[in-house]
N, C-alpha and C. Protein backbone atom coordinates (compact mmCIF):
# COMPACT_ATOMS: atom_id res chain seq x y z
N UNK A 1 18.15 -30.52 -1.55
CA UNK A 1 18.76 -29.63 -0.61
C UNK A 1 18.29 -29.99 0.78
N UNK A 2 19.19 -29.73 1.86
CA UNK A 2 18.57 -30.13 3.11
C UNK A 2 18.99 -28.83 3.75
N UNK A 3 18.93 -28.98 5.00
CA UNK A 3 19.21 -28.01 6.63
C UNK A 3 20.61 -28.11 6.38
N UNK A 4 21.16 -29.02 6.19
CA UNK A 4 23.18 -29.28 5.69
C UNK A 4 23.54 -28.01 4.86
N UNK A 5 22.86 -27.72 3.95
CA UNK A 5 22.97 -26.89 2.72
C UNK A 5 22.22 -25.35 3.24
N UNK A 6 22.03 -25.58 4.66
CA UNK A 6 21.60 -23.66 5.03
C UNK A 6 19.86 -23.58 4.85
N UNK A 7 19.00 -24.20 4.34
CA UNK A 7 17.86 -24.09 4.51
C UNK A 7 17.14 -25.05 5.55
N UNK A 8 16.01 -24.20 5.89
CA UNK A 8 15.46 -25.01 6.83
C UNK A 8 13.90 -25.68 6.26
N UNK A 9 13.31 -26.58 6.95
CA UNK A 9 12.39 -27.68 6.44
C UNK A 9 11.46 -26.89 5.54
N UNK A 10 11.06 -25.01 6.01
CA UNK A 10 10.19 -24.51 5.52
C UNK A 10 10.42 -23.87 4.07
N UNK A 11 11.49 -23.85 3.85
CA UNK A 11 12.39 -23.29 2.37
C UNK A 11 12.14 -24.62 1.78
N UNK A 12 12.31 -25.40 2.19
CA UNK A 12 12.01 -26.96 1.30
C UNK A 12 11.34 -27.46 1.23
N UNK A 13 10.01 -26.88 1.01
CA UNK A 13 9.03 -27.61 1.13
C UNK A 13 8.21 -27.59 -0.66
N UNK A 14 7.62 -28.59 -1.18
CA UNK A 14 7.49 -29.15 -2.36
C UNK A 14 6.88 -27.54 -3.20
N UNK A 15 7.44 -28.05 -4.70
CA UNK A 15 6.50 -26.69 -5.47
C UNK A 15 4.90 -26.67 -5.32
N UNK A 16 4.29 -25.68 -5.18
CA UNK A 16 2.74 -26.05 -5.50
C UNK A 16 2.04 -25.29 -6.57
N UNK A 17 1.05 -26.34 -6.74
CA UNK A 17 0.61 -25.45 -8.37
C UNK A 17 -1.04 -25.14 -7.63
N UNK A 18 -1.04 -24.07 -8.86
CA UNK A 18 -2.34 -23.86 -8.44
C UNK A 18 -3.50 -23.05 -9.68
N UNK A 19 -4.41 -23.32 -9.39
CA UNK A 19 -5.58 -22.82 -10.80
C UNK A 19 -6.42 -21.65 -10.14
N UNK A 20 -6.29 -20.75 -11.12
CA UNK A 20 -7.33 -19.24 -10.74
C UNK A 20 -8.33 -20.10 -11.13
N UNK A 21 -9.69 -19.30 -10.53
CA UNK A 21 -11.18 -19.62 -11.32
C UNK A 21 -11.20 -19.76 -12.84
N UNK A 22 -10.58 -18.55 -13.23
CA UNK A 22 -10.14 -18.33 -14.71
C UNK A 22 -9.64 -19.49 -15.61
N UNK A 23 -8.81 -20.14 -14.66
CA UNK A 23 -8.00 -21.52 -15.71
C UNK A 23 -6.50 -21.22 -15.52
N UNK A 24 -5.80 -20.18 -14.84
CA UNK A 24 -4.27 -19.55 -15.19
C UNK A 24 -4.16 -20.71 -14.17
N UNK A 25 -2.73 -21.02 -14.59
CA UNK A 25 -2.32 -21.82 -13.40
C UNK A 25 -0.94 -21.19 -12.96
N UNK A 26 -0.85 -21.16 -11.53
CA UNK A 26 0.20 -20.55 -10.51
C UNK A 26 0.74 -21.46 -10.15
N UNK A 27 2.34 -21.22 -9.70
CA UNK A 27 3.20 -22.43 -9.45
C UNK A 27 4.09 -21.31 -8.24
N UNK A 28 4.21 -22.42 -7.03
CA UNK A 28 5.10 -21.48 -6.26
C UNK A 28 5.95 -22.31 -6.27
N UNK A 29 7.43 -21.97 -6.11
CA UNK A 29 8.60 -22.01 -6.56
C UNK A 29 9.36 -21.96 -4.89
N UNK A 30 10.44 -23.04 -5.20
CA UNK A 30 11.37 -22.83 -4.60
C UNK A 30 12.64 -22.21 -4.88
N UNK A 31 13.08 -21.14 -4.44
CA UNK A 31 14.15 -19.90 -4.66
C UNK A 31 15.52 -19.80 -3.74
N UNK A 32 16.51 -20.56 -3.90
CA UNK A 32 17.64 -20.07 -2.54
C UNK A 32 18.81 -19.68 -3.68
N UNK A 33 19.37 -18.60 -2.95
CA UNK A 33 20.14 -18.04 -3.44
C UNK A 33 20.51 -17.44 -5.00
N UNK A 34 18.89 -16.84 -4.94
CA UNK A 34 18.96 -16.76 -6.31
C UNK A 34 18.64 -17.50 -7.37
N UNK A 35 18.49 -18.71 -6.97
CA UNK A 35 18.06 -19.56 -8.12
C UNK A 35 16.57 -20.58 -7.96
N UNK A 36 16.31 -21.00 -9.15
CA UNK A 36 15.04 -21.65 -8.82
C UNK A 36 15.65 -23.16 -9.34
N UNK A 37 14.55 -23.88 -8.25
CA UNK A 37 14.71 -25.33 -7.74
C UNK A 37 13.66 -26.27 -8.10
N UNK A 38 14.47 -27.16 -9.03
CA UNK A 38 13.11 -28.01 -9.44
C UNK A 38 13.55 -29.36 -9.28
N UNK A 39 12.78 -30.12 -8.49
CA UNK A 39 13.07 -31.99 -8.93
C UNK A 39 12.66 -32.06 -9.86
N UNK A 40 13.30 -33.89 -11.04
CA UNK A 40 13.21 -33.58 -12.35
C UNK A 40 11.44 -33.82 -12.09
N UNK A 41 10.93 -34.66 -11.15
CA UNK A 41 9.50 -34.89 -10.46
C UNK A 41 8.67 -33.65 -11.20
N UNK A 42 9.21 -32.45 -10.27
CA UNK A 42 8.24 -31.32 -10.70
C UNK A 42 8.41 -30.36 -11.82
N UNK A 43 9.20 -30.90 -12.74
CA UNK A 43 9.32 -30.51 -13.57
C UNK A 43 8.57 -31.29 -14.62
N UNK A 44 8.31 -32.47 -14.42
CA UNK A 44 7.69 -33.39 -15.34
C UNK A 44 5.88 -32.83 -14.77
N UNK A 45 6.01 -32.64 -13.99
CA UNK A 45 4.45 -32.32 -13.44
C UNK A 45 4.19 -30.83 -14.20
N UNK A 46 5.22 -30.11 -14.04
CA UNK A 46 5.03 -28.81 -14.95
C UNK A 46 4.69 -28.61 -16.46
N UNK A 47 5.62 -30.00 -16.78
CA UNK A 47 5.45 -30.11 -18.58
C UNK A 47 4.84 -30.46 -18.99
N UNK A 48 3.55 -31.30 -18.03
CA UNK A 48 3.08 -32.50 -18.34
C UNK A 48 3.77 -34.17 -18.88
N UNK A 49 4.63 -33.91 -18.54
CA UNK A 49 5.05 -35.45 -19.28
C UNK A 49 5.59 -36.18 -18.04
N UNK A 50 6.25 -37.49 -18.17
CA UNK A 50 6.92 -38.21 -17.54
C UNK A 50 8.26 -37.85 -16.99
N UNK A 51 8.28 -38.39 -16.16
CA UNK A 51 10.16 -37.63 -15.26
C UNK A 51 10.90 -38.70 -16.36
N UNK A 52 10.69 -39.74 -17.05
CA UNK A 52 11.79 -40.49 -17.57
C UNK A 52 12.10 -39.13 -19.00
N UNK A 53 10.98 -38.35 -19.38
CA UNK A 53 11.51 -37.29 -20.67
C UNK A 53 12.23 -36.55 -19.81
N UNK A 54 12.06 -35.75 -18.81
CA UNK A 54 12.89 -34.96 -18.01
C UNK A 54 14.42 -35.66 -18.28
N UNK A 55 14.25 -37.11 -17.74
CA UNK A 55 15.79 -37.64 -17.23
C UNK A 55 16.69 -37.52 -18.44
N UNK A 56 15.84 -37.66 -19.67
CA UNK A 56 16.62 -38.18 -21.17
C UNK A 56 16.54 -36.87 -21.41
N UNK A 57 16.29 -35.54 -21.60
CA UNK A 57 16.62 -34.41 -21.95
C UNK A 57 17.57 -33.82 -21.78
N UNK A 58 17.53 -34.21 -19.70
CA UNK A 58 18.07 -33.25 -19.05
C UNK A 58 19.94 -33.95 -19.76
N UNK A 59 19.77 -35.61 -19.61
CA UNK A 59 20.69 -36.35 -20.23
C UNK A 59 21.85 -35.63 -21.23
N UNK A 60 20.84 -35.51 -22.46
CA UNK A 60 21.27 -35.02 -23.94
C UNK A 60 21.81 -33.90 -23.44
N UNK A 61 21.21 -32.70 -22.36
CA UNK A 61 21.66 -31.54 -22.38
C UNK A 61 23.27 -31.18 -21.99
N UNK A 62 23.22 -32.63 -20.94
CA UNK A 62 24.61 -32.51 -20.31
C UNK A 62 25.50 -32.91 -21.38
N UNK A 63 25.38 -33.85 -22.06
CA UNK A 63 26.29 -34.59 -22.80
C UNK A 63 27.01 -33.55 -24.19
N UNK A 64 25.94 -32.94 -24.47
CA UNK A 64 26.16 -31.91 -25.43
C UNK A 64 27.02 -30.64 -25.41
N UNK A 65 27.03 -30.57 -23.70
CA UNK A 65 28.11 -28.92 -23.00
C UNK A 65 27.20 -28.08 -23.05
N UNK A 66 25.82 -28.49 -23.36
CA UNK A 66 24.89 -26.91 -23.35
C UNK A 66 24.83 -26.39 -21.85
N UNK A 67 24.71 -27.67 -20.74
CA UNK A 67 25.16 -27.11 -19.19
C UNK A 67 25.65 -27.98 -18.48
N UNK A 68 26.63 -27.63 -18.12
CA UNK A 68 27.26 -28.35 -17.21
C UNK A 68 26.80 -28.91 -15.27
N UNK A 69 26.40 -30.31 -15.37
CA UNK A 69 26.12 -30.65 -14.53
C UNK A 69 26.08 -30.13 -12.94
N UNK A 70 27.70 -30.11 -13.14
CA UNK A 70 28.09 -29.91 -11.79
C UNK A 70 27.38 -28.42 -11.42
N UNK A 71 27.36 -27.40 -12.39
CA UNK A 71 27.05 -26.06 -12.05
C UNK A 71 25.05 -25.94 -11.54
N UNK A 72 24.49 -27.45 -12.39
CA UNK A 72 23.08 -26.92 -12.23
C UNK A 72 22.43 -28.10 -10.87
N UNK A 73 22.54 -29.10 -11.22
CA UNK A 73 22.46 -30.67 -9.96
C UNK A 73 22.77 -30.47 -8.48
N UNK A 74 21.68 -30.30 -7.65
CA UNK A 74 21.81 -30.65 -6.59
C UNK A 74 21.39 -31.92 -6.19
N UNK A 75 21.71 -33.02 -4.99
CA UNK A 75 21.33 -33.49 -4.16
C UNK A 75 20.39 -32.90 -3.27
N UNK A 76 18.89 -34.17 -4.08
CA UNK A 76 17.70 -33.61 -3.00
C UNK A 76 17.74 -34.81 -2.29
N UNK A 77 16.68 -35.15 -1.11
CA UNK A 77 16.12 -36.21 -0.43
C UNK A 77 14.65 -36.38 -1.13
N UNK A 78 14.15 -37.11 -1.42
CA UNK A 78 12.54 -37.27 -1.84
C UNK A 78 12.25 -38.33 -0.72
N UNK A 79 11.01 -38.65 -0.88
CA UNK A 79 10.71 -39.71 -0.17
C UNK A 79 9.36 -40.74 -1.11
N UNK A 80 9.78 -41.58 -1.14
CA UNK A 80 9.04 -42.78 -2.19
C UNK A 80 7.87 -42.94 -1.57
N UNK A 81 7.04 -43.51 -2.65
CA UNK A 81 6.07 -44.33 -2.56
C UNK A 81 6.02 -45.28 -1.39
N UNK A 82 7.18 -46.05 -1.30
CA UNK A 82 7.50 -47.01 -0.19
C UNK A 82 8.22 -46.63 1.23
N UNK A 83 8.43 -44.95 1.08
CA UNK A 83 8.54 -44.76 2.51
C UNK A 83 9.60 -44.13 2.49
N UNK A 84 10.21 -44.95 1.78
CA UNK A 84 12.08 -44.86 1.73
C UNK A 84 12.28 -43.53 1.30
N UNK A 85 13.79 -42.80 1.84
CA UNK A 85 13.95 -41.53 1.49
C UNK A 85 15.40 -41.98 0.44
N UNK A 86 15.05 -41.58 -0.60
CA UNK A 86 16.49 -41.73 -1.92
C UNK A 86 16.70 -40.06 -2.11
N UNK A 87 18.32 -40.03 -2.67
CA UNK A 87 18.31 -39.03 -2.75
C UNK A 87 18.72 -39.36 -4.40
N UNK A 88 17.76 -37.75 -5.02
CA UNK A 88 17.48 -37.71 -6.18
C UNK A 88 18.62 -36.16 -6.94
């Protein structure tokens, strides 16, 4: 999502996780319009696993009609390792 799409830099800014003393771990969330926003990135950071299980799940899920793409997929910007900004 960008400033194009009605939010500004501070609505978009990455999920963050976080650990009580206790061990609970807290995750703040990105929320527009009602819905919550995940790159498949932080979602793989959430599950613990790799974004390539994210990609092949999220894959199967579409292919199957359990949800339809178009209704859940946004166009984000990330920015790489190498600098470069791809959109994901």
């Amino acid at each position: 999502m960008s400033e194009e799409q009605g939010l500004t830099p501070y609505e978009t800014r990455e999920i963050l996780f976080y650990k009580t003393e206790n061990g609970e771990v807290r995750v703040e969330i990105l929320l527009f319009q009602e819905n919550l926003w995940l790159t498949q990135a932080k979602m793989a950071e959430l599950f613990e696993v790799q974004k390539a299980a994210i990609s092949k799940h999220l894959k199967n899920i579409f292919e199957s009609g359990e949800l339809s793409e178009d209704s859940v997929v946004s166009k984000m910007e990330t920015t790489a390792a190498d600098g470069k900004r791809y959109q994901t």
